[in-house]
PDB file of N, CA and C in Angstrom:
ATOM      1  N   UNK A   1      99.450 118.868 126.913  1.00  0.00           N
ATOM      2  CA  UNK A   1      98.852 118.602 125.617  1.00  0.00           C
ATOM      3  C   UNK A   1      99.017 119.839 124.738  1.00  0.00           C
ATOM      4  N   UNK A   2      99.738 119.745 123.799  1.00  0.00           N
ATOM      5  CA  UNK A   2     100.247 120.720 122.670  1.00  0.00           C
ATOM      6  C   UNK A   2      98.628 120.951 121.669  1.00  0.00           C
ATOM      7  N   UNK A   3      98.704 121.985 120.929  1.00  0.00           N
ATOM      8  CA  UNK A   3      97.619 122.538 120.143  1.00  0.00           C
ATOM      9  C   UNK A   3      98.226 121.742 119.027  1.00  0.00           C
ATOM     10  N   UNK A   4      97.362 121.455 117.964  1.00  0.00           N
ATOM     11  CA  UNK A   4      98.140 120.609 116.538  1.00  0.00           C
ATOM     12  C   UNK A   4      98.068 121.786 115.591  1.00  0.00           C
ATOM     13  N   UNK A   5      99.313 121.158 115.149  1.00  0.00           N
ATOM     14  CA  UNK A   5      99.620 122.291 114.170  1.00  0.00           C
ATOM     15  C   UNK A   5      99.555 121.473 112.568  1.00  0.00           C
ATOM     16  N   UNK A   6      98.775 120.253 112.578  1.00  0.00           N
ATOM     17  CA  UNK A   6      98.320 119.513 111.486  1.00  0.00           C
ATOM     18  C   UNK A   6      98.014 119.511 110.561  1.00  0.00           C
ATOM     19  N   UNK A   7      98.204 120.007 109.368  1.00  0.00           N
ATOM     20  CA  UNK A   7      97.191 120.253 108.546  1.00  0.00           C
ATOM     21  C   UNK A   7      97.098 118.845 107.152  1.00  0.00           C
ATOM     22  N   UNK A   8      95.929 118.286 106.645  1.00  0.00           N
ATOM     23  CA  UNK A   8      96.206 117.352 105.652  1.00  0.00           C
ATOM     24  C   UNK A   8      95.677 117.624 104.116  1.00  0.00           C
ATOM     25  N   UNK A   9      96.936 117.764 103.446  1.00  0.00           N
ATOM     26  CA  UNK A   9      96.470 118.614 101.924  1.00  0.00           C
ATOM     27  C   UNK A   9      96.781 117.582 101.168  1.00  0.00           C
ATOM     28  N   UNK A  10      95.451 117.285 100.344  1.00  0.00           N
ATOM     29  CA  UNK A  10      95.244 116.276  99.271  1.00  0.00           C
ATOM     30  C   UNK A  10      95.638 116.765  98.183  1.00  0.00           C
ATOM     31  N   UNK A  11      95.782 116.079  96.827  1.00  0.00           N
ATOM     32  CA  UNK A  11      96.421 116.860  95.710  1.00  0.00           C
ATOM     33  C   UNK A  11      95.578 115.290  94.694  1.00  0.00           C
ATOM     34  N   UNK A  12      94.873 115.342  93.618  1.00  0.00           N
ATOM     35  CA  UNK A  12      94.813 114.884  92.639  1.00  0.00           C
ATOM     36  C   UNK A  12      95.882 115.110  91.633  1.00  0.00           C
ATOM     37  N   UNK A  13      96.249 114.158  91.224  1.00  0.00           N
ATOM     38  CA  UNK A  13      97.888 114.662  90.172  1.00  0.00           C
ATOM     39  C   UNK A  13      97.356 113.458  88.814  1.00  0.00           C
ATOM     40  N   UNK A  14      97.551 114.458  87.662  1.00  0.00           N
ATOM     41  CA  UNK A  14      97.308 114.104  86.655  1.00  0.00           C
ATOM     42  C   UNK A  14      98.447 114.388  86.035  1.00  0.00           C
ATOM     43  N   UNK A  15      99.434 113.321  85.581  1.00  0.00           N
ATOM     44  CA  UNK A  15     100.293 113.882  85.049  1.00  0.00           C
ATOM     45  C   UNK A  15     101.636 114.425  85.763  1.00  0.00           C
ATOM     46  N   UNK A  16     101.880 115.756  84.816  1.00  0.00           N
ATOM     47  CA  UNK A  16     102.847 116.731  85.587  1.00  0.00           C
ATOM     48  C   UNK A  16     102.310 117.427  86.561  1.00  0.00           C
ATOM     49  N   UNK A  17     100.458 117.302  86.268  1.00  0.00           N
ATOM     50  CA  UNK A  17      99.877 118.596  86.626  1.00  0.00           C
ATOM     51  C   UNK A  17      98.813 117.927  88.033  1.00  0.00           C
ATOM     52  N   UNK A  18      98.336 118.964  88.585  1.00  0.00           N
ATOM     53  CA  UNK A  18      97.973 119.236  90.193  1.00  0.00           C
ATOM     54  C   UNK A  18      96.194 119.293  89.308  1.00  0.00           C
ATOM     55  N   UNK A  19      95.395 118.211  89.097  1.00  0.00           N
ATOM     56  CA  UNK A  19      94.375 118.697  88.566  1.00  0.00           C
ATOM     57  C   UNK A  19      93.182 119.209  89.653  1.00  0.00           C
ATOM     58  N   UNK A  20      93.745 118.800  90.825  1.00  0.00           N
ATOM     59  CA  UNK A  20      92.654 119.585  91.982  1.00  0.00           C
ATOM     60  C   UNK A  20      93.247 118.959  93.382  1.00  0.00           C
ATOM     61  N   UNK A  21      92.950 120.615  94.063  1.00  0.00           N
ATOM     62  CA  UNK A  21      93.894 120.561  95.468  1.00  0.00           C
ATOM     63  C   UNK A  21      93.081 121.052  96.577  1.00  0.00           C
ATOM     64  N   UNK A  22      93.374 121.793  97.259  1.00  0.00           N
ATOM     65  CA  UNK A  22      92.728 122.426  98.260  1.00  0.00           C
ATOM     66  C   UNK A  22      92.061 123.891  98.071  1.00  0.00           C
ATOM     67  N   UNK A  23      93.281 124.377  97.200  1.00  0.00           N
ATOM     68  CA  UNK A  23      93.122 125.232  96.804  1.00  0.00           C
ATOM     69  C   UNK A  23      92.090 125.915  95.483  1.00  0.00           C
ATOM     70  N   UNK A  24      92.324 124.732  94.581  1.00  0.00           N
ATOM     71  CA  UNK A  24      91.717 124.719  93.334  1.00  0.00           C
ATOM     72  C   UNK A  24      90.140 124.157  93.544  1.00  0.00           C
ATOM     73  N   UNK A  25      90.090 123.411  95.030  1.00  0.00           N
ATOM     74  CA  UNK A  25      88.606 123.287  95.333  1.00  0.00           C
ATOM     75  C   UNK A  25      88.066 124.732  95.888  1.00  0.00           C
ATOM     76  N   UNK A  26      88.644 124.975  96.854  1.00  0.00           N
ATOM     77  CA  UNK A  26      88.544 126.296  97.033  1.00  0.00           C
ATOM     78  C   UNK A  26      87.992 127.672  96.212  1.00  0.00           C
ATOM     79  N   UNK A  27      88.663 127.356  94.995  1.00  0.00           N
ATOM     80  CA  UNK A  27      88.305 128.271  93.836  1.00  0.00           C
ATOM     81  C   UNK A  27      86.882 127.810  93.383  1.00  0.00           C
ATOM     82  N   UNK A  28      86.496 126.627  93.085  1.00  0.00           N
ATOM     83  CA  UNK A  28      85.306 126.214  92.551  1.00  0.00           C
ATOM     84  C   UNK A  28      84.357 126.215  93.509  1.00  0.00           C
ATOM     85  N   UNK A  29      84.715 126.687  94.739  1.00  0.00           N
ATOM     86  CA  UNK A  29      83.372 126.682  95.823  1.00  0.00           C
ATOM     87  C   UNK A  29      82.891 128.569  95.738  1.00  0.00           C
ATOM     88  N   UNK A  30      83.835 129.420  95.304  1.00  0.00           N
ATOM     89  CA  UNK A  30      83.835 130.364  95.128  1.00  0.00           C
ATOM     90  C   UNK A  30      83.355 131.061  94.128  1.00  0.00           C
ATOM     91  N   UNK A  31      83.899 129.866  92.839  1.00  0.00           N
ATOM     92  CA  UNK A  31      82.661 130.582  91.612  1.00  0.00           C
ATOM     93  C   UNK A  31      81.540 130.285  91.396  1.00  0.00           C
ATOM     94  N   UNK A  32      81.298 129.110  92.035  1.00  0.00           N
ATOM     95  CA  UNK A  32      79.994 128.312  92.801  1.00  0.00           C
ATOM     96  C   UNK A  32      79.276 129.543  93.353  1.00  0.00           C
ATOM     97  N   UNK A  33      79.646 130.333  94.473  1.00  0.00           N
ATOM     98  CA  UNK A  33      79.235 131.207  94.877  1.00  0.00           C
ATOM     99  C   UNK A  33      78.878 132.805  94.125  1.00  0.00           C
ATOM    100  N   UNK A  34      79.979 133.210  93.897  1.00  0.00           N
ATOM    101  CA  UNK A  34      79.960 134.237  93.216  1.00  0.00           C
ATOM    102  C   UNK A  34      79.620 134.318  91.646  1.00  0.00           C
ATOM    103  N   UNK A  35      79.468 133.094  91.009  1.00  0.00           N
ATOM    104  CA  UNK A  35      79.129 132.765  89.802  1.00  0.00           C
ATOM    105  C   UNK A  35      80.766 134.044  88.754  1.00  0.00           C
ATOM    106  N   UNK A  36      81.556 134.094  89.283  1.00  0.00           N
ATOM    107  CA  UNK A  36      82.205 135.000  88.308  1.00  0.00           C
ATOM    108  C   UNK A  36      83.693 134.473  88.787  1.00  0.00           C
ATOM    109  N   UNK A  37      84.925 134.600  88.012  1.00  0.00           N
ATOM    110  CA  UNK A  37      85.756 133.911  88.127  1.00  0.00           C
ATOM    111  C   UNK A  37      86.480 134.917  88.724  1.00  0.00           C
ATOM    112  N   UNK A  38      86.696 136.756  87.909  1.00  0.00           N
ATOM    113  CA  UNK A  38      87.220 137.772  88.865  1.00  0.00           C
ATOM    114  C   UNK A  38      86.389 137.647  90.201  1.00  0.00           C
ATOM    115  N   UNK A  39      84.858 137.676  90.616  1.00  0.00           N
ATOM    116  CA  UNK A  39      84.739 137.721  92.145  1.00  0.00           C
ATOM    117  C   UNK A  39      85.477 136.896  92.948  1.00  0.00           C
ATOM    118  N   UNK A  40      85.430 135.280  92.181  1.00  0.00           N
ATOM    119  CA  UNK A  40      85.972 134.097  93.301  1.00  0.00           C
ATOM    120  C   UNK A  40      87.321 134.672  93.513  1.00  0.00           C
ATOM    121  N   UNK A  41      88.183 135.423  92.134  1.00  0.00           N
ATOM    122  CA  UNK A  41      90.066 135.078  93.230  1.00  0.00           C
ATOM    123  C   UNK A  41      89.215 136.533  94.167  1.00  0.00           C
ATOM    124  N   UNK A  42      89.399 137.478  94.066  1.00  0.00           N
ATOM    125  CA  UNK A  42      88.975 138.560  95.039  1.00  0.00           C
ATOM    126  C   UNK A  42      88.451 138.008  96.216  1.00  0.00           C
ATOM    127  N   UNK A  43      87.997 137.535  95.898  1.00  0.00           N
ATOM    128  CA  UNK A  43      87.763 136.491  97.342  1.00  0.00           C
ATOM    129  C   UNK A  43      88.171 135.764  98.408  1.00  0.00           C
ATOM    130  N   UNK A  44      89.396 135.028  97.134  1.00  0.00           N
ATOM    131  CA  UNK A  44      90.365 134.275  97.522  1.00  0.00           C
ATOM    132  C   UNK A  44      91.632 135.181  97.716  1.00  0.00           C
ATOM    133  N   UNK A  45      91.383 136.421  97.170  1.00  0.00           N
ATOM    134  CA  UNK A  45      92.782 137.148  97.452  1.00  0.00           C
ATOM    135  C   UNK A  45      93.999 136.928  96.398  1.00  0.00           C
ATOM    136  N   UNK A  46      93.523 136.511  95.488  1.00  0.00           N
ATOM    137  CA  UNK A  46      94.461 135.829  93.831  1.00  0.00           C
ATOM    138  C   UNK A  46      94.015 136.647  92.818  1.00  0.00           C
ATOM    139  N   UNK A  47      94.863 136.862  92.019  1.00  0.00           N
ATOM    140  CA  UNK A  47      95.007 137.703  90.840  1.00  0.00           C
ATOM    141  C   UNK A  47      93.833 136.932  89.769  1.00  0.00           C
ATOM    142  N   UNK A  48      93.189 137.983  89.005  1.00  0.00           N
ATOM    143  CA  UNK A  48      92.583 136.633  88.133  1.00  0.00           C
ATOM    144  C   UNK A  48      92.779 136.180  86.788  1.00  0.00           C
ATOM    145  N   UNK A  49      94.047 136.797  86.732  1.00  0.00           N
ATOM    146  CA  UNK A  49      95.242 135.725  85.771  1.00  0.00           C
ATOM    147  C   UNK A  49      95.427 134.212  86.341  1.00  0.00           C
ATOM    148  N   UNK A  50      96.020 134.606  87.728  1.00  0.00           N
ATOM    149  CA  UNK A  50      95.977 133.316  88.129  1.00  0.00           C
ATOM    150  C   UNK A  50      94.471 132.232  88.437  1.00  0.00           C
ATOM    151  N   UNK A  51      93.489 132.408  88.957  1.00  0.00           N
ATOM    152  CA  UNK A  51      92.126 132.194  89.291  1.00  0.00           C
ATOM    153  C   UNK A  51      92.366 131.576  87.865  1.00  0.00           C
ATOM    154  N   UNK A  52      92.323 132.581  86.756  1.00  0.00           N
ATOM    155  CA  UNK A  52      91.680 131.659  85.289  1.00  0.00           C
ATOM    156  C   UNK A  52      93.035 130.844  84.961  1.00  0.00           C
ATOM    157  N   UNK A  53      94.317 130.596  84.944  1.00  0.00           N
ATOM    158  CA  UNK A  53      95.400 129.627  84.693  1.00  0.00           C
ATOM    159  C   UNK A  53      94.572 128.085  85.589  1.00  0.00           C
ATOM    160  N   UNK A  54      94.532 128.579  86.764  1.00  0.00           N
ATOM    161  CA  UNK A  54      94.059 127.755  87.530  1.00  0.00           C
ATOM    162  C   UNK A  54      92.573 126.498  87.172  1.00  0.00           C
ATOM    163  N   UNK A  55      92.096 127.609  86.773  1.00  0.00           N
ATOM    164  CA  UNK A  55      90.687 126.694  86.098  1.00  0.00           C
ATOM    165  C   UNK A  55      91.202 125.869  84.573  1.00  0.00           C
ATOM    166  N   UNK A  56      91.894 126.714  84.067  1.00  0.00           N
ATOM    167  CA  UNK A  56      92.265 126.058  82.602  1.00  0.00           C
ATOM    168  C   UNK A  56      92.752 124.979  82.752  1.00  0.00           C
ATOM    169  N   UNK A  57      93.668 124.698  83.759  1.00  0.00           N
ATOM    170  CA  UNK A  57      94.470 123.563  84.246  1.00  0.00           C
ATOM    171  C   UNK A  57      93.455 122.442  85.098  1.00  0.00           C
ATOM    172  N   UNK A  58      92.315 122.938  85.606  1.00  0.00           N
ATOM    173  CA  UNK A  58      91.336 121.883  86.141  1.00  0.00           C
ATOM    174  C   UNK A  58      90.434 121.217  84.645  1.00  0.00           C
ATOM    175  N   UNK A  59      90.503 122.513  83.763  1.00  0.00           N
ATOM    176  CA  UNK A  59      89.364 122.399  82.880  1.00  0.00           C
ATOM    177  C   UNK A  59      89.980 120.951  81.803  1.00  0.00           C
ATOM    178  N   UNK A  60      91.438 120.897  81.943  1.00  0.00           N
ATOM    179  CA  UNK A  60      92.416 120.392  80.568  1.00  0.00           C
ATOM    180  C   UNK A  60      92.295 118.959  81.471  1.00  0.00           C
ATOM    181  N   UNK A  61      92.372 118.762  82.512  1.00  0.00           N
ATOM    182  CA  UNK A  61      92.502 117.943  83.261  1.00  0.00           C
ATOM    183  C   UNK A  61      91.084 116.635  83.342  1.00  0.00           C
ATOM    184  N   UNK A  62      90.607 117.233  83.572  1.00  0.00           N
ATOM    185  CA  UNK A  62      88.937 115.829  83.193  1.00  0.00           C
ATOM    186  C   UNK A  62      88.777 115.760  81.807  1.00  0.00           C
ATOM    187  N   UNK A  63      88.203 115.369  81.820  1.00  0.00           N
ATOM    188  CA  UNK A  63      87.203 114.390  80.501  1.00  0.00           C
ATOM    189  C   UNK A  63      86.313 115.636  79.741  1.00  0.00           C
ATOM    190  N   UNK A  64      85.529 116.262  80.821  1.00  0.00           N
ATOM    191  CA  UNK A  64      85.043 117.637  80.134  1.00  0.00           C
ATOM    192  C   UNK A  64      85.441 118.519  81.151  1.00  0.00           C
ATOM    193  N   UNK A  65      85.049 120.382  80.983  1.00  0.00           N
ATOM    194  CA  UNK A  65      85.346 121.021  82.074  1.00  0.00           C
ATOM    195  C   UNK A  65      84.439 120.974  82.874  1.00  0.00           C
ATOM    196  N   UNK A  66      85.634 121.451  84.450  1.00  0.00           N
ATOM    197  CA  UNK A  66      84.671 121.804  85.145  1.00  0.00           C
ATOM    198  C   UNK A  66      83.782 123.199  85.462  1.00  0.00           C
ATOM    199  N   UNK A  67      84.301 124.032  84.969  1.00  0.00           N
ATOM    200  CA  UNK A  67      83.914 125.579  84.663  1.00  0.00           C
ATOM    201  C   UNK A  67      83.700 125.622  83.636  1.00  0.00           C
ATOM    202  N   UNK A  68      82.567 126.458  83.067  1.00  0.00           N
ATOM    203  CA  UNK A  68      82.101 127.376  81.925  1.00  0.00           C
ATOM    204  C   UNK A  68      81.625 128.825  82.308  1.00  0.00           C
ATOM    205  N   UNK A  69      82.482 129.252  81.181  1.00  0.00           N
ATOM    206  CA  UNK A  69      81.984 130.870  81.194  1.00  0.00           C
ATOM    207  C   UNK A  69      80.899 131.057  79.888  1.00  0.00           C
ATOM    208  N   UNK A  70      80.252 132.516  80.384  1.00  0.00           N
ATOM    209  CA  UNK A  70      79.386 132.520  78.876  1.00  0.00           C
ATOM    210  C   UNK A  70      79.785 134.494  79.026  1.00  0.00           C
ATOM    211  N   UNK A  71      80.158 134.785  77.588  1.00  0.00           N
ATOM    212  CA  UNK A  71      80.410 136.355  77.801  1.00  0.00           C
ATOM    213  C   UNK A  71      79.549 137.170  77.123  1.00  0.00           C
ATOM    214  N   UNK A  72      80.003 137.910  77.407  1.00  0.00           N
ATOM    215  CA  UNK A  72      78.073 139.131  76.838  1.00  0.00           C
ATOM    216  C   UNK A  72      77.259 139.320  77.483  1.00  0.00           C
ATOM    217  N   UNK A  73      75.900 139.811  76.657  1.00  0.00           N
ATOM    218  CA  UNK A  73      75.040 139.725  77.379  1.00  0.00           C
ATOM    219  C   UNK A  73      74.983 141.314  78.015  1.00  0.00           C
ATOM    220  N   UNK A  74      73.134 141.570  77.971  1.00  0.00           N
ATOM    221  CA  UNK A  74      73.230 142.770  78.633  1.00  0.00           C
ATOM    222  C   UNK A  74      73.358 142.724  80.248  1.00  0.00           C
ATOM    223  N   UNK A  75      73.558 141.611  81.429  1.00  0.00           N
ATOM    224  CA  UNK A  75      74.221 142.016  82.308  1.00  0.00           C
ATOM    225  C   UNK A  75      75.500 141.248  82.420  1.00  0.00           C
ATOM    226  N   UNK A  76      76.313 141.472  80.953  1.00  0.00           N
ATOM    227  CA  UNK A  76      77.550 140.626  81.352  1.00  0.00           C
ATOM    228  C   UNK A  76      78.101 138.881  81.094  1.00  0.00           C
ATOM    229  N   UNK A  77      79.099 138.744  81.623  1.00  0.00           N
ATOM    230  CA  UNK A  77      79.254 137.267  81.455  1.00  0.00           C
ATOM    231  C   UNK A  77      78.887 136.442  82.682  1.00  0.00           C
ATOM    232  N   UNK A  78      78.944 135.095  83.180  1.00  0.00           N
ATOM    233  CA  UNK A  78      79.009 134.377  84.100  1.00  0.00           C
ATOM    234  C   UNK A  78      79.966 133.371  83.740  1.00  0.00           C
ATOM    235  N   UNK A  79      80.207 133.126  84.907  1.00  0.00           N
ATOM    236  CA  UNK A  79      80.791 131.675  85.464  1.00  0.00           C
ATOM    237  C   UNK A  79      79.911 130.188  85.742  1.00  0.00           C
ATOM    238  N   UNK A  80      79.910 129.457  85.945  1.00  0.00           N
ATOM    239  CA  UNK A  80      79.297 128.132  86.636  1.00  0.00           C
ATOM    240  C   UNK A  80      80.187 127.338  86.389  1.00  0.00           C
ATOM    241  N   UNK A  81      79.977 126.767  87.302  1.00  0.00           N
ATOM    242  CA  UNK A  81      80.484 124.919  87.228  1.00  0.00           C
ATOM    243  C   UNK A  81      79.637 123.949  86.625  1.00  0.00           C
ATOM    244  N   UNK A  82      80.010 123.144  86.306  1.00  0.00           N
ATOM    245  CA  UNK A  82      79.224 121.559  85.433  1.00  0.00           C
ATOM    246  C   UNK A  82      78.438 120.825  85.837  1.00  0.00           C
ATOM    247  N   UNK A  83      78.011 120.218  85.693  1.00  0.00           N
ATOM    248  CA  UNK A  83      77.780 119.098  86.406  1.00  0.00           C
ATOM    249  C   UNK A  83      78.948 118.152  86.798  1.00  0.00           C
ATOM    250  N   UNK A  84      80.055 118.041  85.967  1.00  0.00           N
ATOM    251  CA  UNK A  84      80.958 117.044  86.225  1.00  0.00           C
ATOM    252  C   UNK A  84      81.652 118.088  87.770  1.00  0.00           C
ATOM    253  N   UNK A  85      81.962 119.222  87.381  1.00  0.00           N
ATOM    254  CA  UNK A  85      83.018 120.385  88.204  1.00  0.00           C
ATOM    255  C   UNK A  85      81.749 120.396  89.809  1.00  0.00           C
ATOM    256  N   UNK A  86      80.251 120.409  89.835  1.00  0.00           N
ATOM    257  CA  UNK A  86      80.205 119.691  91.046  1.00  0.00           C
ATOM    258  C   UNK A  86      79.875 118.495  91.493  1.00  0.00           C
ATOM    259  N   UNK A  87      80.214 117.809  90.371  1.00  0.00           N
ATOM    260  CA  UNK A  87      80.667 116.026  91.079  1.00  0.00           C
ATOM    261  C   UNK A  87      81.778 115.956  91.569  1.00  0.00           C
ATOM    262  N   UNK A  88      82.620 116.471  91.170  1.00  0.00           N
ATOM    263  CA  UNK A  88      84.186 116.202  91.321  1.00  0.00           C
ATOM    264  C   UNK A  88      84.306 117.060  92.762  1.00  0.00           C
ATOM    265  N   UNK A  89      83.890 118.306  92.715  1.00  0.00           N
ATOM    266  CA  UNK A  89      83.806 118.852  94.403  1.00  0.00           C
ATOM    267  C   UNK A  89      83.175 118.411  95.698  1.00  0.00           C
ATOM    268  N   UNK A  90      82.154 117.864  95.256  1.00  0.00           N
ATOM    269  CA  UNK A  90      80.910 117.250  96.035  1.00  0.00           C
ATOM    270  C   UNK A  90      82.472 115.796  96.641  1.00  0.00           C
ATOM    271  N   UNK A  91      82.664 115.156  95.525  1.00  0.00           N
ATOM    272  CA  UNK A  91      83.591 113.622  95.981  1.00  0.00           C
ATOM    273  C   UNK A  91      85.164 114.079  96.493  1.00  0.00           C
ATOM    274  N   UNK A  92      85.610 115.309  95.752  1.00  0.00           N
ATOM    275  CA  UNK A  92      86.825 115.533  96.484  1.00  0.00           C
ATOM    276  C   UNK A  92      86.385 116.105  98.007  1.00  0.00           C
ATOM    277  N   UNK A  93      85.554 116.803  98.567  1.00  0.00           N
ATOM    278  CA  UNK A  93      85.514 117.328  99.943  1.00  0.00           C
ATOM    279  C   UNK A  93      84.642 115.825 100.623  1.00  0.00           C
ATOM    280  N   UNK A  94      84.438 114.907 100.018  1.00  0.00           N
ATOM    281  CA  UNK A  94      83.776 114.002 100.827  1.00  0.00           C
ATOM    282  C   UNK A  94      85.449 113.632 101.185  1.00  0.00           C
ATOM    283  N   UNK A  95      86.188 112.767 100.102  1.00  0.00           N
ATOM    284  CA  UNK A  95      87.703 112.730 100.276  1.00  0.00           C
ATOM    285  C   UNK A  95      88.300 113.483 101.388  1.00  0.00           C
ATOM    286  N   UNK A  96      87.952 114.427 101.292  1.00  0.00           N
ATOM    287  CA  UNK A  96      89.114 115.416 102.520  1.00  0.00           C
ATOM    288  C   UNK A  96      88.607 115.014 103.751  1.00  0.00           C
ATOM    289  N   UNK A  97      87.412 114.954 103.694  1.00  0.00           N
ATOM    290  CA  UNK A  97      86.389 114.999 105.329  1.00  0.00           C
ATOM    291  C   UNK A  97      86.555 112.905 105.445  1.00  0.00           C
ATOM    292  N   UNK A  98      86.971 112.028 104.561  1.00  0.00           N
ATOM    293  CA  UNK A  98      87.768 111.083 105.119  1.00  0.00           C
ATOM    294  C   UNK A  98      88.934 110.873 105.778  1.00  0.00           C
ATOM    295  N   UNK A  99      89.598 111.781 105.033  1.00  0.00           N
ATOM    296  CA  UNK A  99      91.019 111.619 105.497  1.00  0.00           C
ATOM    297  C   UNK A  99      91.244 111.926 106.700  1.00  0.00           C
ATOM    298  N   UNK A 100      90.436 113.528 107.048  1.00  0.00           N
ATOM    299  CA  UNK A 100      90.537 113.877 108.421  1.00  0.00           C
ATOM    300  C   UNK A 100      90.292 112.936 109.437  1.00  0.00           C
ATOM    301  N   UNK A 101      89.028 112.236 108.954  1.00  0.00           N
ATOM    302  CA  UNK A 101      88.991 111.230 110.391  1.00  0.00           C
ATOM    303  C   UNK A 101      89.794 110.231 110.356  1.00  0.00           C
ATOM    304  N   UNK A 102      90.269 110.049 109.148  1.00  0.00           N
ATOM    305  CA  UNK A 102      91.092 109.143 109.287  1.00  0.00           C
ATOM    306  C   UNK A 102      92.807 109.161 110.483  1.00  0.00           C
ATOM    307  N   UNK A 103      93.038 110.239 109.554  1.00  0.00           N
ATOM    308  CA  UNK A 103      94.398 110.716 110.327  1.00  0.00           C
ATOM    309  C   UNK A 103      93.754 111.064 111.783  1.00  0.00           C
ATOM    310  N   UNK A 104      92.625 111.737 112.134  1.00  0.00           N
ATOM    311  CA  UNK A 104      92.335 112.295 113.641  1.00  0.00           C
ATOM    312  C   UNK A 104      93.197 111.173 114.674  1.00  0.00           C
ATOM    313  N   UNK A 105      93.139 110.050 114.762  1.00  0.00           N
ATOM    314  CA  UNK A 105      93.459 109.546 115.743  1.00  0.00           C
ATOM    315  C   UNK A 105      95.133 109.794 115.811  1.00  0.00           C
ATOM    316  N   UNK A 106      96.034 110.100 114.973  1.00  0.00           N
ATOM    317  CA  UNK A 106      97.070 109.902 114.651  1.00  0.00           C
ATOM    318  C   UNK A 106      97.887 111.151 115.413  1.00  0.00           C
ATOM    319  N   UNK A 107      96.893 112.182 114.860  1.00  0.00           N
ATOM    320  CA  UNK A 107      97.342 113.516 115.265  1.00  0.00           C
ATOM    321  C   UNK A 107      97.206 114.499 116.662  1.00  0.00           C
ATOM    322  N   UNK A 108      97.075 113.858 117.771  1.00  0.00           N
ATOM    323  CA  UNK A 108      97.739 113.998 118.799  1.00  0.00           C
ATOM    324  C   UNK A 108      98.989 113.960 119.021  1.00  0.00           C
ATOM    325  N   UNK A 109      99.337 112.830 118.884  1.00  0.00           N
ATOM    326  CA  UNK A 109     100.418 112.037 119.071  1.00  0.00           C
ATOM    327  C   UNK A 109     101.650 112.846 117.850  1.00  0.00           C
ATOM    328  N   UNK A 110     101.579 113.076 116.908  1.00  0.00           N
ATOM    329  CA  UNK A 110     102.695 113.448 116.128  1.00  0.00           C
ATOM    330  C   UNK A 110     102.577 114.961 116.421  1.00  0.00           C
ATOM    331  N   UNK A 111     101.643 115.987 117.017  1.00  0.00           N
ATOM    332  CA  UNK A 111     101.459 117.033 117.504  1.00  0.00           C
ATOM    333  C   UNK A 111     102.554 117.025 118.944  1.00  0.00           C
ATOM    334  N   UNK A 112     102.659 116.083 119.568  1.00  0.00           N
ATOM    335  CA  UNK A 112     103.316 115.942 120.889  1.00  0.00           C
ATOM    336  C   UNK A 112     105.271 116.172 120.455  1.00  0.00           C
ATOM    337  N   UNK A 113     105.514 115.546 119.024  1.00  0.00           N
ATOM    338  CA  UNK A 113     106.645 115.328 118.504  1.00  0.00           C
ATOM    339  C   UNK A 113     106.927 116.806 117.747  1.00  0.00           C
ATOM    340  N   UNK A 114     106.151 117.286 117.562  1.00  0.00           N
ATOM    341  CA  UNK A 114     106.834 118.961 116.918  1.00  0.00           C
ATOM    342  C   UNK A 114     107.463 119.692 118.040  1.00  0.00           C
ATOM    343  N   UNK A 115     108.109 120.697 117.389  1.00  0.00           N
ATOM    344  CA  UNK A 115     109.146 121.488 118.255  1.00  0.00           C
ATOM    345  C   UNK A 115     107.730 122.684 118.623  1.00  0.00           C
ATOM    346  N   UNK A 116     107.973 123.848 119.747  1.00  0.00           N
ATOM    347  CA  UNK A 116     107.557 124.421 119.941  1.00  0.00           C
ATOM    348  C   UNK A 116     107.495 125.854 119.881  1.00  0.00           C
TER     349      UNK A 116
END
C-alpha cells in the first residue's frame, strides 16, 4: 500500500479570472487572522504586491468585496473581511471538505497507479 500523493485543488473561475482557490482562501483565513494584508502574505510567505493583486482580483470578482481596508488612524490601518468574504470562505471550505470525501474512496486506488 503506497502513501497518496493526492492532492484536490478547487478553483472558482469567473471569467478569465481564478476568483477563489486554495490559495486565495488561504489568504482570507490569514487576514481573518492577522487583520492586515502585509501580515497575512508574511505569513503566507508572498510579497504583498502580490497578497493585495490577489485580493483585488477576489474583490472585482463578487457582487461586493470580500476584503476591506480602512487606513489611518492613530494605530494604523486594518484589514477585515465582509460579511459576504466570510460567507464565501465559510461555503468554499465546506466545498473542499466535500470533495475530499468525496474523492476519499477513489484515492487509494489511483495512488496504487503513480510511479514511485
Amino acid at each position: 500500500m503506497k502513501p497518496s500523493n493526492i492532492a484536490i485543488r478547487l478553483r472558482l473561475l469567473h471569467g478569465e479570472h481564478i476568483a477563489l482557490g486554495n490559495g486565495k482562501a488561504d489568504l482570507l483565513d490569514a487576514i481573518a487572522v492577522t487583520g492586515s494584508i502585509s501580515q497575512a502574505a508574511k505569513q503566507l510567505g508572498m510579497s504583498y504586491r502580490r497578497a493585495w493583486l490577489l485580493v483585488d482580483t477576489m474583490n472585482q470578482c463578487f457582487v461586493t468585496p470580500l476584503v476591506i481596508t480602512q487606513t489611518g488612524g492613530s494605530h494604523g490601518g486594518g484589514t477585515q473581511l465582509t460579511e459576504l468574504g466570510v460567507q464565501v470562505l465559510q461555503v468554499f471550505r465546506q466545498m473542499q471538505q466535500a470533495a475530499l470525501q468525496a474523492t476519499a474512496p477513489f484515492e487509494q486506488q489511483l495512488a496504487e497507479w503513480l510511479v514511485d
